[in-house]
C-alpha atoms as a PDB file:
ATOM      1  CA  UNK A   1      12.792   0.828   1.307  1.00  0.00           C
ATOM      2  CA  UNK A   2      12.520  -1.373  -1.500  1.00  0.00           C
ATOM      3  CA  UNK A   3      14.043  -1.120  -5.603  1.00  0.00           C
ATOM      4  CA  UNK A   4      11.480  -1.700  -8.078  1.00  0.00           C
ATOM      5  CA  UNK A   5      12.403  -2.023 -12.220  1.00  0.00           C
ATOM      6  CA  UNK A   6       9.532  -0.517 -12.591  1.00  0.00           C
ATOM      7  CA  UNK A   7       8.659   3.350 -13.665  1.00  0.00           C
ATOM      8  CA  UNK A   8       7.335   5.629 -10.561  1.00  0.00           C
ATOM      9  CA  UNK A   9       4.123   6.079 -12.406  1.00  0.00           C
ATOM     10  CA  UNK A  10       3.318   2.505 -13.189  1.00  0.00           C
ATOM     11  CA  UNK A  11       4.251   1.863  -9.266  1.00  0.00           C
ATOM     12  CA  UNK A  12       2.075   4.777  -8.519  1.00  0.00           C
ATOM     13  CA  UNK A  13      -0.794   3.180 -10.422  1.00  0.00           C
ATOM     14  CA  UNK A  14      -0.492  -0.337  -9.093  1.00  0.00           C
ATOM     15  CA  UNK A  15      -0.197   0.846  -5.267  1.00  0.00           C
ATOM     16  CA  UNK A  16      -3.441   2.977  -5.599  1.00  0.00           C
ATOM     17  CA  UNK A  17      -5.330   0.161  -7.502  1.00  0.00           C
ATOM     18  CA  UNK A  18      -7.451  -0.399  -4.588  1.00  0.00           C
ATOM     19  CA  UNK A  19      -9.552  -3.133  -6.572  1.00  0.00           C
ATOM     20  CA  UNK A  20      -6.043  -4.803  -6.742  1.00  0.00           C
ATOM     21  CA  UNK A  21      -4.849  -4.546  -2.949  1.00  0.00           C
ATOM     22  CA  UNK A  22      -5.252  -8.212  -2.126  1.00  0.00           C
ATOM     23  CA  UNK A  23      -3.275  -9.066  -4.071  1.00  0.00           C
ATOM     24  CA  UNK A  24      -0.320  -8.109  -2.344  1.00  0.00           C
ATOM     25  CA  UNK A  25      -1.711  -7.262   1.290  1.00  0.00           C
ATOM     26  CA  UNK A  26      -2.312 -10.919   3.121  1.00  0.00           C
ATOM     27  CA  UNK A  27      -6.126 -10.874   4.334  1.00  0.00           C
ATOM     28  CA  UNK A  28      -7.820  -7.893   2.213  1.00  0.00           C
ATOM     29  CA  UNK A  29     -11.033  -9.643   0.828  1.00  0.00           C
ATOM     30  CA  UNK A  30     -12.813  -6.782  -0.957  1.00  0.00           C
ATOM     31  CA  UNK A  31     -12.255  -2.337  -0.562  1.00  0.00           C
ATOM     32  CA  UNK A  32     -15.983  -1.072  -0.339  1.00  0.00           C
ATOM     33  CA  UNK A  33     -17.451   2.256   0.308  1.00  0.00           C
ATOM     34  CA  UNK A  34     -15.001   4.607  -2.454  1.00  0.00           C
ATOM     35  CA  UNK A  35     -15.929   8.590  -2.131  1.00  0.00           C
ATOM     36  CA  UNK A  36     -14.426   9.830  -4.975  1.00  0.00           C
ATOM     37  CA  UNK A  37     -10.916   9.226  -6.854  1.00  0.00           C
ATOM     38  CA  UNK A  38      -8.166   7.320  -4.529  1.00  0.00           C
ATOM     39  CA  UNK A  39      -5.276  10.390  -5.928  1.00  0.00           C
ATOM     40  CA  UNK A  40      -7.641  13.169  -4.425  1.00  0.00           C
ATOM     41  CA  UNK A  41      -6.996  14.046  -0.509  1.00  0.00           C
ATOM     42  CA  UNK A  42     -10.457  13.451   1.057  1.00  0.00           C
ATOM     43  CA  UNK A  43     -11.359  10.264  -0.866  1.00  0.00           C
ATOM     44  CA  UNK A  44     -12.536   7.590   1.742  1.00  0.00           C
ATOM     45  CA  UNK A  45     -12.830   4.062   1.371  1.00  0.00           C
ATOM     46  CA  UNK A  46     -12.824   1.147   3.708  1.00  0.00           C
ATOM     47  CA  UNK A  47     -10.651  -2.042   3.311  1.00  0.00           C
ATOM     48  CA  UNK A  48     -12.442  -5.304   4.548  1.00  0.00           C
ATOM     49  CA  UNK A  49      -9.978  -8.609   6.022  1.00  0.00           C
ATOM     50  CA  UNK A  50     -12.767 -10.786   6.399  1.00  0.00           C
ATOM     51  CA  UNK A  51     -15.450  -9.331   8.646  1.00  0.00           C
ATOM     52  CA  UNK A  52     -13.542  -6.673   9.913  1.00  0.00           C
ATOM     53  CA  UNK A  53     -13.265  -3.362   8.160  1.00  0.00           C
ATOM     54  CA  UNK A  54     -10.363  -0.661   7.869  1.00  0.00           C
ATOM     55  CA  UNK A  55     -12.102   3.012   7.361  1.00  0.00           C
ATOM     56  CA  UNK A  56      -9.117   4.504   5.613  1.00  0.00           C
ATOM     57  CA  UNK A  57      -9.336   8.008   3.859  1.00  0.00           C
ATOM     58  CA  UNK A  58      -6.445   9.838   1.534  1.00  0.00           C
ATOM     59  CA  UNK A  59      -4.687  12.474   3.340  1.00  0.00           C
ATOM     60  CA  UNK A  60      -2.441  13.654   0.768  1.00  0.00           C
ATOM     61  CA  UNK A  61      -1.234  12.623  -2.965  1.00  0.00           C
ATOM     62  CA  UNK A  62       1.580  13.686  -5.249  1.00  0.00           C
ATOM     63  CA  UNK A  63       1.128  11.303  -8.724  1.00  0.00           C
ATOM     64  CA  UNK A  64       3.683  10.036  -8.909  1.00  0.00           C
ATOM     65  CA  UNK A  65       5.621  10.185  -5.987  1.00  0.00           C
ATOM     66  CA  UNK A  66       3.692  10.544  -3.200  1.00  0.00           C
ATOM     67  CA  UNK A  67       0.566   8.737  -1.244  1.00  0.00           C
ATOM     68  CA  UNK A  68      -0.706   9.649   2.747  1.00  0.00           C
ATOM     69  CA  UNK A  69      -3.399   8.221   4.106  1.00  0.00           C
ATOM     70  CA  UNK A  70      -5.325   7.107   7.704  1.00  0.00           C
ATOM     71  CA  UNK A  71      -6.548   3.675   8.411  1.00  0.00           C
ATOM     72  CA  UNK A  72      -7.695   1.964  10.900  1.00  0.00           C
ATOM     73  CA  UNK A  73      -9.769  -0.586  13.261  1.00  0.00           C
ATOM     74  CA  UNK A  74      -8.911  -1.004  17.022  1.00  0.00           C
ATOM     75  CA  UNK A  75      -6.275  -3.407  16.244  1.00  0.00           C
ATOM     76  CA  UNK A  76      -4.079  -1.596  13.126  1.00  0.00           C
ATOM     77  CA  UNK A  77      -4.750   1.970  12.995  1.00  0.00           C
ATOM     78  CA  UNK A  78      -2.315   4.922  12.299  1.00  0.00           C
ATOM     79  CA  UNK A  79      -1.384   6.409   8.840  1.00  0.00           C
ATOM     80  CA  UNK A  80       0.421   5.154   5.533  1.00  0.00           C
ATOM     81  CA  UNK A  81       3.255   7.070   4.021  1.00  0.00           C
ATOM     82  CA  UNK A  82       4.611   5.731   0.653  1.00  0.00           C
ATOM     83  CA  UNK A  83       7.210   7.492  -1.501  1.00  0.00           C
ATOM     84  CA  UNK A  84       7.539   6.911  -4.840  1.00  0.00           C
ATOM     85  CA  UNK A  85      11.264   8.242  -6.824  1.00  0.00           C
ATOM     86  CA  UNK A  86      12.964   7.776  -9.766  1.00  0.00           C
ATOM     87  CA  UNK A  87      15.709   5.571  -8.884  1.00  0.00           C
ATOM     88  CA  UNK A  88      18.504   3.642 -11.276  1.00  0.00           C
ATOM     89  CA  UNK A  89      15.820   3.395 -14.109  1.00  0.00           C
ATOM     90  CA  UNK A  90      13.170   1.982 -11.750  1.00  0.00           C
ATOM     91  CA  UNK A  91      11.322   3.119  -8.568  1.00  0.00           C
ATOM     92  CA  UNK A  92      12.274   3.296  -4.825  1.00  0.00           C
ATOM     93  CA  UNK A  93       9.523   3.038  -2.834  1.00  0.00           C
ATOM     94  CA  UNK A  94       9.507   3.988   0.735  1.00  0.00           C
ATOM     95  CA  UNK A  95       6.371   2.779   3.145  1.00  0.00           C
ATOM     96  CA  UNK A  96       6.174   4.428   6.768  1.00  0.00           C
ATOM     97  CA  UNK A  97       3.838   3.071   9.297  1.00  0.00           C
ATOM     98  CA  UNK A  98       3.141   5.186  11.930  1.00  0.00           C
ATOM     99  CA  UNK A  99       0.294   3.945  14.206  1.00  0.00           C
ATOM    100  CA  UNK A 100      -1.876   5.163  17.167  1.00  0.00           C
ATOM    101  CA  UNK A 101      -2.532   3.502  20.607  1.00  0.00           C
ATOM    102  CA  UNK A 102      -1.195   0.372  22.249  1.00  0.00           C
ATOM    103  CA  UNK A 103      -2.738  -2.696  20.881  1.00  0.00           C
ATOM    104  CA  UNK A 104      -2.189  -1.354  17.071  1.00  0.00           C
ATOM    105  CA  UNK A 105       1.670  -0.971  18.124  1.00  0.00           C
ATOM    106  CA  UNK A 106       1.839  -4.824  19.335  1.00  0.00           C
ATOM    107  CA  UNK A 107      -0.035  -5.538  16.055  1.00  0.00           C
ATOM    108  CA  UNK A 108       2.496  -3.609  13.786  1.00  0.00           C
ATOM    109  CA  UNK A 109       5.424  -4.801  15.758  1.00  0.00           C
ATOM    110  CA  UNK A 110       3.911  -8.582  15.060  1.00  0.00           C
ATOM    111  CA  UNK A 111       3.809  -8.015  11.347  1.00  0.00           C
ATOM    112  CA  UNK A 112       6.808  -5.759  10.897  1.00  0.00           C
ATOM    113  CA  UNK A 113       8.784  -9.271  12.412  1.00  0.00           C
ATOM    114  CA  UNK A 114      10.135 -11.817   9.872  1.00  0.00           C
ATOM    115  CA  UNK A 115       9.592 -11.204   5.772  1.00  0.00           C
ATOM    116  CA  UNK A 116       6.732 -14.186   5.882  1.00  0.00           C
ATOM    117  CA  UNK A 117       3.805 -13.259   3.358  1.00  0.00           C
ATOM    118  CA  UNK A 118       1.483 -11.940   5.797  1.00  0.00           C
ATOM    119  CA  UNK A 119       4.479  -9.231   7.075  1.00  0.00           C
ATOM    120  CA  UNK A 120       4.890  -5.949   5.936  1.00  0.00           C
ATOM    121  CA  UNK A 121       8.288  -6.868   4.252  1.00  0.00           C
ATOM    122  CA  UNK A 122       6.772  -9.605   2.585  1.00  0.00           C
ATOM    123  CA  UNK A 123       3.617  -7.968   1.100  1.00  0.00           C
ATOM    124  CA  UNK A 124       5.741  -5.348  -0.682  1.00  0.00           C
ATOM    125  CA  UNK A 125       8.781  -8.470  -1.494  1.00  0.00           C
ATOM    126  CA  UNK A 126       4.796  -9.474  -3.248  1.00  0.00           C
ATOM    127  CA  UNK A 127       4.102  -5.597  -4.628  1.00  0.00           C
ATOM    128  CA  UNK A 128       7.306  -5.609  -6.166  1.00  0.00           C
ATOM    129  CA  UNK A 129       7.070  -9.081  -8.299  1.00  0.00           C
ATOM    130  CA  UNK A 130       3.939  -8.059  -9.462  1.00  0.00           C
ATOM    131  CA  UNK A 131       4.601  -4.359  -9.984  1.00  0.00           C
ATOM    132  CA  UNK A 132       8.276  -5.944 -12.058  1.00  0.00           C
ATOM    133  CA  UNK A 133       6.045  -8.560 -14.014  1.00  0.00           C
ATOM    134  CA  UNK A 134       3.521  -5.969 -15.390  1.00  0.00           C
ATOM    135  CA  UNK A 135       6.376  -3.563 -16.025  1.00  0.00           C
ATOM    136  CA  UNK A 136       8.352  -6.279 -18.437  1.00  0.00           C
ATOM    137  CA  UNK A 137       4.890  -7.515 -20.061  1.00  0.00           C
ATOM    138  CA  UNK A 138       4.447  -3.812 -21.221  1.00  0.00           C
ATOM    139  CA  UNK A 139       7.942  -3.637 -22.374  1.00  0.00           C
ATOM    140  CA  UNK A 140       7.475  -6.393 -24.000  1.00  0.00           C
ATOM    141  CA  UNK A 141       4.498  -4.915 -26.543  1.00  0.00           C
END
């Protein structure tokens, strides 16, 4: 769980800016491959780290306060739950990981550890400077 001063929707819009995913999420090179609108269940796109590629597809979508989807290689695979309220004038966002087999378990388990950029704690510590930054530019016009 993390506190963002930042509106739901503009946290919404920055989390589902798949162009803009590397940004915050240590290794993503390039999303290829997009189906159709990333807020429509069914959309599929894959997420490249390098050489090796993520098929990931939307399950489900609430703009702004919800976003499901599946991902997944042999080594990080599973689905994606972020939540997205109203909170103290800014946004608490809630990510769930909740992945499938053995190896992908070790793998989250390895980058759930420590708040280091590459962990999940320290890719949304990066989501949330960013998401904070654009918020107070806007504010600022």
């Amino acid at each position: 769980m993390l506190q963002i001063d930042a509106p739901p929707e503009r946290v919404f819009a920055l989390w589902t800016d798949l162009e803009r995913t590397g940004e915050w999420i240590e290794g993503v090179t390039k999303v290829t491959d997009v189906t159709g609108p990333i807020d429509q269940a069914g959309t599929r796109y894959t997420v490249w780290f390098g050489r090796m590629a993520s098929p990931s597809e939307v399950l489900e979508v609430r703009r702004p306060s919800l976003f499901r989807s599946r991902f997944g290689n042999r080594f990080l695979r599973g689905e994606n739950v972020a939540t997205f309220e109203p909170n103290d004038g800014g946004t608490r966002l809630t990510q769930e990981f909740r992945t499938e087999g053995l190896i992908p378990a070790i793998t989250s388990r390895i980058f759930a550890l420590g708040s280091y950029r590459g962990s999940f704690r320290g890719e949304l510590e990066t989501f949330k400077r960013i998401a904070e930054r654009e918020a107070a530019a806007a504010a600022e016009t």
